[in-house]
C-alpha atoms as a PDB file:
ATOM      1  CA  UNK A   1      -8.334  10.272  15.387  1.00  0.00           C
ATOM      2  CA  UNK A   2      -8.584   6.795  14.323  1.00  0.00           C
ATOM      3  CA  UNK A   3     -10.565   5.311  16.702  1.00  0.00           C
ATOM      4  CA  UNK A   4     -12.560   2.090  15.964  1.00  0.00           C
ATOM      5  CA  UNK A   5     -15.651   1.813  13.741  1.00  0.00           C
ATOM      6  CA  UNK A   6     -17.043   0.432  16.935  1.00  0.00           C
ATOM      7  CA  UNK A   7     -16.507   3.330  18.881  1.00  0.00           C
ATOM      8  CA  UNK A   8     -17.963   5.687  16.005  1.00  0.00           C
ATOM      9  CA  UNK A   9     -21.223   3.866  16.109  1.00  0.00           C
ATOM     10  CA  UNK A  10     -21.625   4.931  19.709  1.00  0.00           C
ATOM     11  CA  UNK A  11     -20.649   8.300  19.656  1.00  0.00           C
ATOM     12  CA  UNK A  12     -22.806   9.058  16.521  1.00  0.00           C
ATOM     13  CA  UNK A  13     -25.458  10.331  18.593  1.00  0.00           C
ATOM     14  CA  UNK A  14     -23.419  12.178  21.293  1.00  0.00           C
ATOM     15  CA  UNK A  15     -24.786  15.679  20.531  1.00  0.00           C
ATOM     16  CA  UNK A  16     -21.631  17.114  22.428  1.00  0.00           C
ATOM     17  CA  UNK A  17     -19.023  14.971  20.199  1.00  0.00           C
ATOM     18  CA  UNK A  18     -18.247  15.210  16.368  1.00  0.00           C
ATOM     19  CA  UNK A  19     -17.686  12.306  14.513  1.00  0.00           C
ATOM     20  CA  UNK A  20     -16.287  12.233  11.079  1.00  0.00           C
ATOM     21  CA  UNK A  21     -15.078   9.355   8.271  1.00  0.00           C
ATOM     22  CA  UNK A  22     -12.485  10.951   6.402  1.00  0.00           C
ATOM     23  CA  UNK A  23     -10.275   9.643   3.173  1.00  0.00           C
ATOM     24  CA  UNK A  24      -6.486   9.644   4.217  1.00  0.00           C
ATOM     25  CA  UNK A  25      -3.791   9.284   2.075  1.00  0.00           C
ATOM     26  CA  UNK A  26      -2.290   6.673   3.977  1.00  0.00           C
ATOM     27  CA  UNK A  27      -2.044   2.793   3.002  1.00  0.00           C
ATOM     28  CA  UNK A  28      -0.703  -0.381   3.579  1.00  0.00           C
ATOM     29  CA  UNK A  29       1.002  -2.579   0.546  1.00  0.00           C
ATOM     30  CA  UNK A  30       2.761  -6.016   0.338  1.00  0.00           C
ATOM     31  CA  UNK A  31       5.869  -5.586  -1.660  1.00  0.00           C
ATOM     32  CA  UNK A  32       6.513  -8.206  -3.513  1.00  0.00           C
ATOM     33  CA  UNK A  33      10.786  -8.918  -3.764  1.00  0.00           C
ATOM     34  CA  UNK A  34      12.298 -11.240  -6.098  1.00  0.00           C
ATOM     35  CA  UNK A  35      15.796 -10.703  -5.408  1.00  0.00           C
ATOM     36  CA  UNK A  36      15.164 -11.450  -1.984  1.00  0.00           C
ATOM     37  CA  UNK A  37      16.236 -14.664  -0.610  1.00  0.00           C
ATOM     38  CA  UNK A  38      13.649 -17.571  -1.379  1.00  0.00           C
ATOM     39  CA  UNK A  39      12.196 -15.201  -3.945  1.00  0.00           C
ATOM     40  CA  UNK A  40      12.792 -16.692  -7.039  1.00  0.00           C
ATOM     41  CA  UNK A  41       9.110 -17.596  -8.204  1.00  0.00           C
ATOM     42  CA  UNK A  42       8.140 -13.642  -8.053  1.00  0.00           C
ATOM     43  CA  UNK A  43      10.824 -13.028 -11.089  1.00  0.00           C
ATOM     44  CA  UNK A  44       8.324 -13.599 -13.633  1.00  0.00           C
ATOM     45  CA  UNK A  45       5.937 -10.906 -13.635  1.00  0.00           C
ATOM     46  CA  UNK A  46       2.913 -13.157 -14.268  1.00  0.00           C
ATOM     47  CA  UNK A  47       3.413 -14.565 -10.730  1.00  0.00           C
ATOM     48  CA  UNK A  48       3.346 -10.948  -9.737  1.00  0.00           C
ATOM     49  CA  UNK A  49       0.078 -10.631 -11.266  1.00  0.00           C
ATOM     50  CA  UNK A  50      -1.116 -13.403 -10.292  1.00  0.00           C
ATOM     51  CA  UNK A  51      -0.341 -12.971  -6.704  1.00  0.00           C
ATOM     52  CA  UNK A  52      -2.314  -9.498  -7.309  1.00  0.00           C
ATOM     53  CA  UNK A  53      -5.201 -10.702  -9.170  1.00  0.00           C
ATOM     54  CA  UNK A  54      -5.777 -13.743  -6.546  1.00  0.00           C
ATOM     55  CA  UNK A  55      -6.400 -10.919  -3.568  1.00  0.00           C
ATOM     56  CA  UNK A  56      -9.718 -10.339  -2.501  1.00  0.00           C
ATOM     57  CA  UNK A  57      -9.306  -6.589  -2.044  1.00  0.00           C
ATOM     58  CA  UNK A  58     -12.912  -5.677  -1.093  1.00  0.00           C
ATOM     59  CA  UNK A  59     -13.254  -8.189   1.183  1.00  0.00           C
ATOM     60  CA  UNK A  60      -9.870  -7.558   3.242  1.00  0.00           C
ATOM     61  CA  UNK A  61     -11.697  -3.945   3.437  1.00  0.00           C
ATOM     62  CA  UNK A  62     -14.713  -4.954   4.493  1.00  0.00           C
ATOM     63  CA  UNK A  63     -13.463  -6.810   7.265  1.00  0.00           C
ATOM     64  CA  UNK A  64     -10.419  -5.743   8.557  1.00  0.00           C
ATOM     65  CA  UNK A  65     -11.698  -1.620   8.655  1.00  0.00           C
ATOM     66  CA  UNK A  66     -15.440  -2.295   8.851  1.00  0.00           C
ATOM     67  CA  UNK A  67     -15.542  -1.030   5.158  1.00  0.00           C
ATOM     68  CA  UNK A  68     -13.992   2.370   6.107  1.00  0.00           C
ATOM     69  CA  UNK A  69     -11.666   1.931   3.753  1.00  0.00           C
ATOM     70  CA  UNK A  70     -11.140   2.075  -0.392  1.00  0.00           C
ATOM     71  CA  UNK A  71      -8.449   0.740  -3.211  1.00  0.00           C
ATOM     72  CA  UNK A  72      -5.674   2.390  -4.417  1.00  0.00           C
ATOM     73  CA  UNK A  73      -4.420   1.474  -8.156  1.00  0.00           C
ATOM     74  CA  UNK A  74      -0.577   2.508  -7.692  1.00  0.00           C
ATOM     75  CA  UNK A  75       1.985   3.781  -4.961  1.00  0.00           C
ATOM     76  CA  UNK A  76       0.899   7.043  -5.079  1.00  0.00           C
ATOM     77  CA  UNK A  77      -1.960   7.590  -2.960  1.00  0.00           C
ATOM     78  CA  UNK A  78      -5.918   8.172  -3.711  1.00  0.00           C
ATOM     79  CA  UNK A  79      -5.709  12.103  -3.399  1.00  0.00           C
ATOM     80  CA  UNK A  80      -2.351  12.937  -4.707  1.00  0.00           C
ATOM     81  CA  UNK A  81      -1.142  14.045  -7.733  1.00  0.00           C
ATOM     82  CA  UNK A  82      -1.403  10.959 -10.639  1.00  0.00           C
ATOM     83  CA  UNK A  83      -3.280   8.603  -8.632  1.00  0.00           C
ATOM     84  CA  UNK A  84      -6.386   9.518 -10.895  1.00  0.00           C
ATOM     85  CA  UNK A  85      -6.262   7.173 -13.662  1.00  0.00           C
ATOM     86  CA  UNK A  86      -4.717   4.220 -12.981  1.00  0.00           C
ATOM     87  CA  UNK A  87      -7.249   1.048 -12.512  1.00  0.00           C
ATOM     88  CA  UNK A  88      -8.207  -0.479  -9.139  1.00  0.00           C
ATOM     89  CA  UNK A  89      -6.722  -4.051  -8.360  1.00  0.00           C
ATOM     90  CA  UNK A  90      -9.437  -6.773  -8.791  1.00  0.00           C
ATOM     91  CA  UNK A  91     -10.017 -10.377  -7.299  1.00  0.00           C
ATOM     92  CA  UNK A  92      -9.708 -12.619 -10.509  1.00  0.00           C
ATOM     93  CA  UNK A  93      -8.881 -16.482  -8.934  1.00  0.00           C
ATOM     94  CA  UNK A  94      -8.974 -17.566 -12.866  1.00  0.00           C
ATOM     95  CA  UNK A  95      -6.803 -15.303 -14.105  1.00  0.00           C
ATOM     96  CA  UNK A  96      -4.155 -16.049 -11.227  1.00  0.00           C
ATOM     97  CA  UNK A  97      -4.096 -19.406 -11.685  1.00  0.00           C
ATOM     98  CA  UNK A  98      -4.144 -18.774 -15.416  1.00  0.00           C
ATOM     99  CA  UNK A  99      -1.069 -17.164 -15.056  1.00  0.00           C
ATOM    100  CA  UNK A 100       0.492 -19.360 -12.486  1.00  0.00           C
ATOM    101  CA  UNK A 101       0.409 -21.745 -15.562  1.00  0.00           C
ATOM    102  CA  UNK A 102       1.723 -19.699 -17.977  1.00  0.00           C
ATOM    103  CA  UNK A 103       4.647 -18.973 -15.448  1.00  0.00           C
ATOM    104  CA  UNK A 104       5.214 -23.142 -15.109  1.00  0.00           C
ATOM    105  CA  UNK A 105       3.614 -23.310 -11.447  1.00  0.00           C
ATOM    106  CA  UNK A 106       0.184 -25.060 -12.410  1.00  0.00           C
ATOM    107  CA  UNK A 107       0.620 -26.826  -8.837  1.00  0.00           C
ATOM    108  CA  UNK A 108       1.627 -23.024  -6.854  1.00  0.00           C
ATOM    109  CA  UNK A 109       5.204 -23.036  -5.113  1.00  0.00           C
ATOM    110  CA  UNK A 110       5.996 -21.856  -1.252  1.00  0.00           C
ATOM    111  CA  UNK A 111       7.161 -18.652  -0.306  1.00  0.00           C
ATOM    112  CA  UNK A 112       7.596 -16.674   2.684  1.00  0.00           C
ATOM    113  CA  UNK A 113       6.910 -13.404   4.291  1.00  0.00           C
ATOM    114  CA  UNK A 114       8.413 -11.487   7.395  1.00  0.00           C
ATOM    115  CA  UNK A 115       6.441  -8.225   8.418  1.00  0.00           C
ATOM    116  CA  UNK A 116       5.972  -6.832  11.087  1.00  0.00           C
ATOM    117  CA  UNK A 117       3.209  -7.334  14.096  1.00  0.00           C
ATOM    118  CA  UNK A 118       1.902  -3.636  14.307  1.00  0.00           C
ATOM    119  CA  UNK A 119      -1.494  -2.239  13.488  1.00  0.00           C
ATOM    120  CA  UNK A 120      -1.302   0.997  11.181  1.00  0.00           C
ATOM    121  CA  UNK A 121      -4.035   3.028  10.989  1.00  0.00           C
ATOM    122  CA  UNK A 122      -6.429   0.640  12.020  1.00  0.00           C
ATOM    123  CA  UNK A 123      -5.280  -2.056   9.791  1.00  0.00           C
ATOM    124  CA  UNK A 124      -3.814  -5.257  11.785  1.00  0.00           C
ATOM    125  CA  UNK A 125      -0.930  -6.366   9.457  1.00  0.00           C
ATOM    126  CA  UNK A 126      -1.292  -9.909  10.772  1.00  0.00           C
ATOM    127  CA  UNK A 127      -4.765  -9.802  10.363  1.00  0.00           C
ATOM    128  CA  UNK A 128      -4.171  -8.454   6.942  1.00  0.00           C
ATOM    129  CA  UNK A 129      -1.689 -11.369   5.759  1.00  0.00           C
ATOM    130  CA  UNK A 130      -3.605 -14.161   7.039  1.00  0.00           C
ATOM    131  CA  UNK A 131      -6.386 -13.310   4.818  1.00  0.00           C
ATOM    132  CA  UNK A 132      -3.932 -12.429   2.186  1.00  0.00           C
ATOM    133  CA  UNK A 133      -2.426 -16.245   3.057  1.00  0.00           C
ATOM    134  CA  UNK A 134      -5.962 -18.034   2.625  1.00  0.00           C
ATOM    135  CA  UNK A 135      -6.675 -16.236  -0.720  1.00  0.00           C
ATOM    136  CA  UNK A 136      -3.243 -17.140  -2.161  1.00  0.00           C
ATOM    137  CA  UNK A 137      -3.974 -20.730  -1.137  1.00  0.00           C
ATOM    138  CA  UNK A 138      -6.699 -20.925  -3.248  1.00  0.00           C
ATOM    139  CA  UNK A 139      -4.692 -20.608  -6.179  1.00  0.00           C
ATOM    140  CA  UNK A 140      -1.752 -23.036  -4.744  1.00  0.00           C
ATOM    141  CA  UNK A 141       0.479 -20.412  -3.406  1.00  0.00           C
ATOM    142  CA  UNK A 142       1.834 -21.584   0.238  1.00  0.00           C
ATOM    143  CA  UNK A 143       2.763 -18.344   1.893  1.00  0.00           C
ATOM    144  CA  UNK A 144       4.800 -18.762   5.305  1.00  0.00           C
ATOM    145  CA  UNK A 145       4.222 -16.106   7.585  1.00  0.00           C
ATOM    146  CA  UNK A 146       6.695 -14.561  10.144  1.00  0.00           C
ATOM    147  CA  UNK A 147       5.577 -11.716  12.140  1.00  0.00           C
ATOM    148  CA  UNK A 148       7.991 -10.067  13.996  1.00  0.00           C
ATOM    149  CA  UNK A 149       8.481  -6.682  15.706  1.00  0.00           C
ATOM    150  CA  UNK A 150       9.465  -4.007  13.787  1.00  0.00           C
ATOM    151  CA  UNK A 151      12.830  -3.764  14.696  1.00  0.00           C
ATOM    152  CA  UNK A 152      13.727  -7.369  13.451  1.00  0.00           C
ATOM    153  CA  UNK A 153      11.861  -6.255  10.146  1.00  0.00           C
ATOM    154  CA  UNK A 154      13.867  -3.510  10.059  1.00  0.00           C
ATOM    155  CA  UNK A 155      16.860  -5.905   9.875  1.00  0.00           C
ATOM    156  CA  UNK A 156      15.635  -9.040   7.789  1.00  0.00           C
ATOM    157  CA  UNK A 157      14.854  -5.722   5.244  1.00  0.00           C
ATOM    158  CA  UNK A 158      18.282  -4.355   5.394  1.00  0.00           C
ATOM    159  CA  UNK A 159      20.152  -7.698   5.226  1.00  0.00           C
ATOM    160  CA  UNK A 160      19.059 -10.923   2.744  1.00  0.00           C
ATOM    161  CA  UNK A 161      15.858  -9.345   2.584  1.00  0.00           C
ATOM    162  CA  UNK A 162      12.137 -11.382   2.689  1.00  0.00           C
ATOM    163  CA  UNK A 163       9.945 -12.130  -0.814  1.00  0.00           C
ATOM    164  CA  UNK A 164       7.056 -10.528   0.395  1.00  0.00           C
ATOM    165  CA  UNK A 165       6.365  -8.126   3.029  1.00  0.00           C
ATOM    166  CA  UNK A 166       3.910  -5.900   4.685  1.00  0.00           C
ATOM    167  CA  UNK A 167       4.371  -2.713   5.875  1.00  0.00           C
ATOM    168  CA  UNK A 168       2.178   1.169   5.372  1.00  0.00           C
ATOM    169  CA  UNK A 169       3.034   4.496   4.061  1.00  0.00           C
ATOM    170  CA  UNK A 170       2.004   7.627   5.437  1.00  0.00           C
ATOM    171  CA  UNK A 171       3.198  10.849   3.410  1.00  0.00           C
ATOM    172  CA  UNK A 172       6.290  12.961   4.339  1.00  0.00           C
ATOM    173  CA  UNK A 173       4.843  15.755   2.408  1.00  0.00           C
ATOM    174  CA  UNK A 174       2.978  16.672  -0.035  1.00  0.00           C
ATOM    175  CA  UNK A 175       4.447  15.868  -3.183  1.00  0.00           C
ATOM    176  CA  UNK A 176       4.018  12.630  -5.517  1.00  0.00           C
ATOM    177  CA  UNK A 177       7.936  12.683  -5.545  1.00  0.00           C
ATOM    178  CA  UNK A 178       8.359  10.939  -2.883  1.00  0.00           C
ATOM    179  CA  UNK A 179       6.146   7.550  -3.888  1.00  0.00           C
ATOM    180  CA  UNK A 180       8.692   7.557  -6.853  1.00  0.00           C
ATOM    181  CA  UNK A 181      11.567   8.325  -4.511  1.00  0.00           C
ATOM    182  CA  UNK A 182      10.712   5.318  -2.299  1.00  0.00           C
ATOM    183  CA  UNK A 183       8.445   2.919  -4.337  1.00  0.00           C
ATOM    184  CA  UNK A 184      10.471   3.856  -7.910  1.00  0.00           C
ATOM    185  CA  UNK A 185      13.158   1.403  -9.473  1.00  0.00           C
ATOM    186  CA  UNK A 186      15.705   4.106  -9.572  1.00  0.00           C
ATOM    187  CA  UNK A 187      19.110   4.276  -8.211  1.00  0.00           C
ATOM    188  CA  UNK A 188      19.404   5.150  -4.396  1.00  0.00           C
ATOM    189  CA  UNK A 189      15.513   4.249  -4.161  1.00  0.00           C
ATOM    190  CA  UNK A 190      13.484   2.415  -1.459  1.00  0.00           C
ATOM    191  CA  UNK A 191      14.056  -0.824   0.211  1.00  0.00           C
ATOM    192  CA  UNK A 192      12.007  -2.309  -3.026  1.00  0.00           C
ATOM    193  CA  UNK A 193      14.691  -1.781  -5.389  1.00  0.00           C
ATOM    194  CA  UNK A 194      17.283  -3.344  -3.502  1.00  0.00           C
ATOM    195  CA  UNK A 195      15.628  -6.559  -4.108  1.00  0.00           C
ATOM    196  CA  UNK A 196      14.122  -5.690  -7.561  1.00  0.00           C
ATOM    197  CA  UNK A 197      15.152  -8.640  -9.940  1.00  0.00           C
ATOM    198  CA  UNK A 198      17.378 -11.316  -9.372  1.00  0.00           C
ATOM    199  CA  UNK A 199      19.200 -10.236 -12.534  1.00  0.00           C
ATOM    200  CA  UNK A 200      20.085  -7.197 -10.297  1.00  0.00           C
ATOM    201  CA  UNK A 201      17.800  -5.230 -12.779  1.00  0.00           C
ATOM    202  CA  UNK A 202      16.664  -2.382 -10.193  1.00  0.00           C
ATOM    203  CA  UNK A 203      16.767   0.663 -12.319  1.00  0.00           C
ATOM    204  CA  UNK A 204      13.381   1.292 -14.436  1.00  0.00           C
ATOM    205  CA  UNK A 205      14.861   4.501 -16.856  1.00  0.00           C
ATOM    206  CA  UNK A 206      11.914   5.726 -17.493  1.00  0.00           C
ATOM    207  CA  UNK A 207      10.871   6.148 -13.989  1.00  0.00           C
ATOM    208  CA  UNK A 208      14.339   7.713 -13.370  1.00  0.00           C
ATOM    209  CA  UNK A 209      13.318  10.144 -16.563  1.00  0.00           C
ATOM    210  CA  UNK A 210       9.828  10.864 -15.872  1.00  0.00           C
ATOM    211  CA  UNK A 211      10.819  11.657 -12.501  1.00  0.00           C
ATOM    212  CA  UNK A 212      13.279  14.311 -13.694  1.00  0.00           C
ATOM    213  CA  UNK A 213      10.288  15.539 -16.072  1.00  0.00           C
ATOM    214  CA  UNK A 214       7.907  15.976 -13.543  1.00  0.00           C
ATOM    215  CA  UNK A 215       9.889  17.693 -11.127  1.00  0.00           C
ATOM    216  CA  UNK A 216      10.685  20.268 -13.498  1.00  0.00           C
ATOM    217  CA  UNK A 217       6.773  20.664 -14.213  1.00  0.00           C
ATOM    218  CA  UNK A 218       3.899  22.440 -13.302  1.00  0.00           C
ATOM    219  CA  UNK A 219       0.124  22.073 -13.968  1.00  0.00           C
ATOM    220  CA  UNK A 220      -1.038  20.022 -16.414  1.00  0.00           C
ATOM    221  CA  UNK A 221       1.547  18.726 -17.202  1.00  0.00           C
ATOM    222  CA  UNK A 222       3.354  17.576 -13.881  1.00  0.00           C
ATOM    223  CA  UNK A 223      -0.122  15.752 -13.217  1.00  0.00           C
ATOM    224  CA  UNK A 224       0.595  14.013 -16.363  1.00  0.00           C
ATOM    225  CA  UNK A 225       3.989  13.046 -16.086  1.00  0.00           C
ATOM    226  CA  UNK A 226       2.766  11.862 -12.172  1.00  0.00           C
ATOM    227  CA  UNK A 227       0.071  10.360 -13.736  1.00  0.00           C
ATOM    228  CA  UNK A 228       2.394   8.185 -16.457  1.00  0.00           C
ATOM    229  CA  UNK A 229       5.113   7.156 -12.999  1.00  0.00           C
ATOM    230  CA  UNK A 230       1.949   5.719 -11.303  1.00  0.00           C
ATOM    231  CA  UNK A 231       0.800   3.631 -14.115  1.00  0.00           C
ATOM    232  CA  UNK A 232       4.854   2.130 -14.590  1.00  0.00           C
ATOM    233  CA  UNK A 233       4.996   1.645 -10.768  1.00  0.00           C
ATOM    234  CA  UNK A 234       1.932  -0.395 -11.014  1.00  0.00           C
ATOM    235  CA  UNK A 235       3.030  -1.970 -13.804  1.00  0.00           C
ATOM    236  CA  UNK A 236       6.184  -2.973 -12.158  1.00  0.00           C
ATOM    237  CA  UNK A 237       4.163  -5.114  -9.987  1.00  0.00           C
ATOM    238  CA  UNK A 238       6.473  -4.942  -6.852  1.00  0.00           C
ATOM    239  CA  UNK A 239       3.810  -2.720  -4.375  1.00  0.00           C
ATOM    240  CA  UNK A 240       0.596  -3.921  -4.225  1.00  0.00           C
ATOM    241  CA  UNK A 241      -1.657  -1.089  -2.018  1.00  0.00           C
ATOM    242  CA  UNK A 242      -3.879  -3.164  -0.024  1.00  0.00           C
ATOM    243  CA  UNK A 243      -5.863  -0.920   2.468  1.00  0.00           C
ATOM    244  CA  UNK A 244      -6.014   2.815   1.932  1.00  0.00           C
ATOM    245  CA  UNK A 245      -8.136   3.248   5.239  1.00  0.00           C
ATOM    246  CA  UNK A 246     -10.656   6.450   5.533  1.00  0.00           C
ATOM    247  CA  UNK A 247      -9.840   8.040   9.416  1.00  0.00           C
ATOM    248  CA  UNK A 248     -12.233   7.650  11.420  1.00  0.00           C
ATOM    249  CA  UNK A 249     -11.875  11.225  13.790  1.00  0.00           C
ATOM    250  CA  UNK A 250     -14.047  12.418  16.857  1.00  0.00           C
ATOM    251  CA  UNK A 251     -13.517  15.980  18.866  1.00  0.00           C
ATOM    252  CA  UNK A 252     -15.675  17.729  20.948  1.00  0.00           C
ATOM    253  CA  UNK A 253     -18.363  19.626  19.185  1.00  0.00           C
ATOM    254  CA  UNK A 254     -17.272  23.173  20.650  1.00  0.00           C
ATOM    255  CA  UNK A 255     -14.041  22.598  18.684  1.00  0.00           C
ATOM    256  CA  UNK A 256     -13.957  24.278  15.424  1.00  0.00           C
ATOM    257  CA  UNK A 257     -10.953  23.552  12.673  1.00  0.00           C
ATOM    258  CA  UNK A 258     -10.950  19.948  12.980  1.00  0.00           C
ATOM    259  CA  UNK A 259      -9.465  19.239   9.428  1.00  0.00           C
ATOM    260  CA  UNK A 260      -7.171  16.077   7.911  1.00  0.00           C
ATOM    261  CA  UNK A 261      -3.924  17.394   6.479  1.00  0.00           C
ATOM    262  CA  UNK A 262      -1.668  15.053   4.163  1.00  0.00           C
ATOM    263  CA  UNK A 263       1.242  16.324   6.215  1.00  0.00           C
ATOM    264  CA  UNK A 264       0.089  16.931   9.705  1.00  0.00           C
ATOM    265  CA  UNK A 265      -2.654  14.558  10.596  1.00  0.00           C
ATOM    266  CA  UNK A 266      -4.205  17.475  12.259  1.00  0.00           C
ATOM    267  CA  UNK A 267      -3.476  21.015  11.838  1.00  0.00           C
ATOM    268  CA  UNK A 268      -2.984  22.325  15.574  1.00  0.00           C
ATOM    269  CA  UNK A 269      -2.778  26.252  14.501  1.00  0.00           C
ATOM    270  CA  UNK A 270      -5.992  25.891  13.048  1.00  0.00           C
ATOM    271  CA  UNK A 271      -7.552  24.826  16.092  1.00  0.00           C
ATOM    272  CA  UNK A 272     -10.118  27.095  18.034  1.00  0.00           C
ATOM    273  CA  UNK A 273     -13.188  27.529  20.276  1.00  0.00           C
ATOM    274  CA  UNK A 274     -16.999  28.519  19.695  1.00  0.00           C
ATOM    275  CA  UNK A 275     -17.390  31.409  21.526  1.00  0.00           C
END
């Protein structure tokens, strides 16, 4: 499991290997923090968007996963429950700079980011920021970066905190819950709401309602109610889902069972043997 595109290419034509491109439901995101220290700019939600709308998404794909890869609209993943209907992110430089304006930064501003140096599921994070750092450029946004490992992450996130980060997601299970759980402006939630707003506004109530709602639901119309927290997570404009990266798997073709699961990677039991 997740071995390089390179490596696929060569064992496509093994006839005693397997080799598979599957959709995952994991991602990485930038979180975008304006109660964070130095985060003042990202307050106004048209830098937010503007910061979105001046990534080139496809392109960060295409390079950094060899196109084995797709965008995700929200927090929840492509695959889970309420993921289905909320738009793609798209690379608009005239609309960020547009907004920039609107915001009062017609000339950009400076801000940094502290993530850490790992590669998750066959995304380099530093890879991932520098290209995110030369597309924000081009709309006048200087953005510092500080890679570090994870353990100093760990503690720039749990003390004064960084305005933008970079980290993945890989589910704990497989409910929508938890995207709302972590990823949600609601009380106890995820590293993102600690640095929500500098007004100390980090409680959306209708994402602490709707999540109430849905777990109460079934059906139709949990899906909706899933499907309604995606669409106010995106519109808080504090994740941005960069890289939801297909896995790229290989086993030995006698193998049979070989299947992706949201919660185990790989399903071990499953597992058996031509005879």
């Amino acid at each position: 499991m997740q071995i390089s595109p390179d490596a696929l290419d060569q064992l496509k034509n093994t006839p005693t290997v397997t080799t598979a491109a599957v959709d995952s439901f994991n991602y990485t995101y930038i979180a975008l923090m304006p109660g964070a220290e130095g985060g003042a700019p990202l307050a106004d939600v048209r830098v937010r968007e503007a910061i979105k709308d001046a990534i080139d998404y496809d392109n960060i794909v295409k390079t950094l996963v060899a196109g084995y890869g797709k965008l995700q609209g929200s927090p929840i993943p492509n695959g889970f429950e309420g993921s289905e209907k909320v738009a793609l992110p798209s690379y608009d430089v005239t609309k960020a700079k547009a907004l920039l304006a609107e915001a009062g930064y017609p000339d950009g501003f400076t801000i940094s980011s502290t993530y850490p140096k790992i590669v998750a599921y066959g995304v380099d994070l530093d890879l991932q920021m520098q290209a995110i750092q030369q597309n924000l450029a081009s709309v006048g946004i200087t953005l510092e970066l500080t890679p570090v490992d994870f353990s100093q992450w760990a503690d720039v996130i749990g003390g004064k905190g960084t305005p933008i980060t970079a980290v993945y997601f890989a589910p704990d299970h497989t409910d929508s819950s938890q995207y709302v759980q972590y990823f949600g402006l609601i009380p106890n939630g995820g590293y993102v709401a600690n640095f929500a707003s500098l007004a100390g506004k980090t409680v959306n109530q209708a994402e602490v309602d709707g999540l109430t709602t849905a777990l109460a639901q079934t059906g139709a119309e949990r899906t909706a109610s899933y499907q309604a927290l995606a669409q106010l997570m995106a519109d808080d404009v504090n994740i941005l889902p960069i890289v939801n990266p297909q896995l790229i798997m290989a086993h030995a073709s006698d193998i049979t069972g070989v299947t992706y699961s949201p919660c185990c990677n790989v399903d071990l039991g499953a597992l058996g043997l031509t005879k």
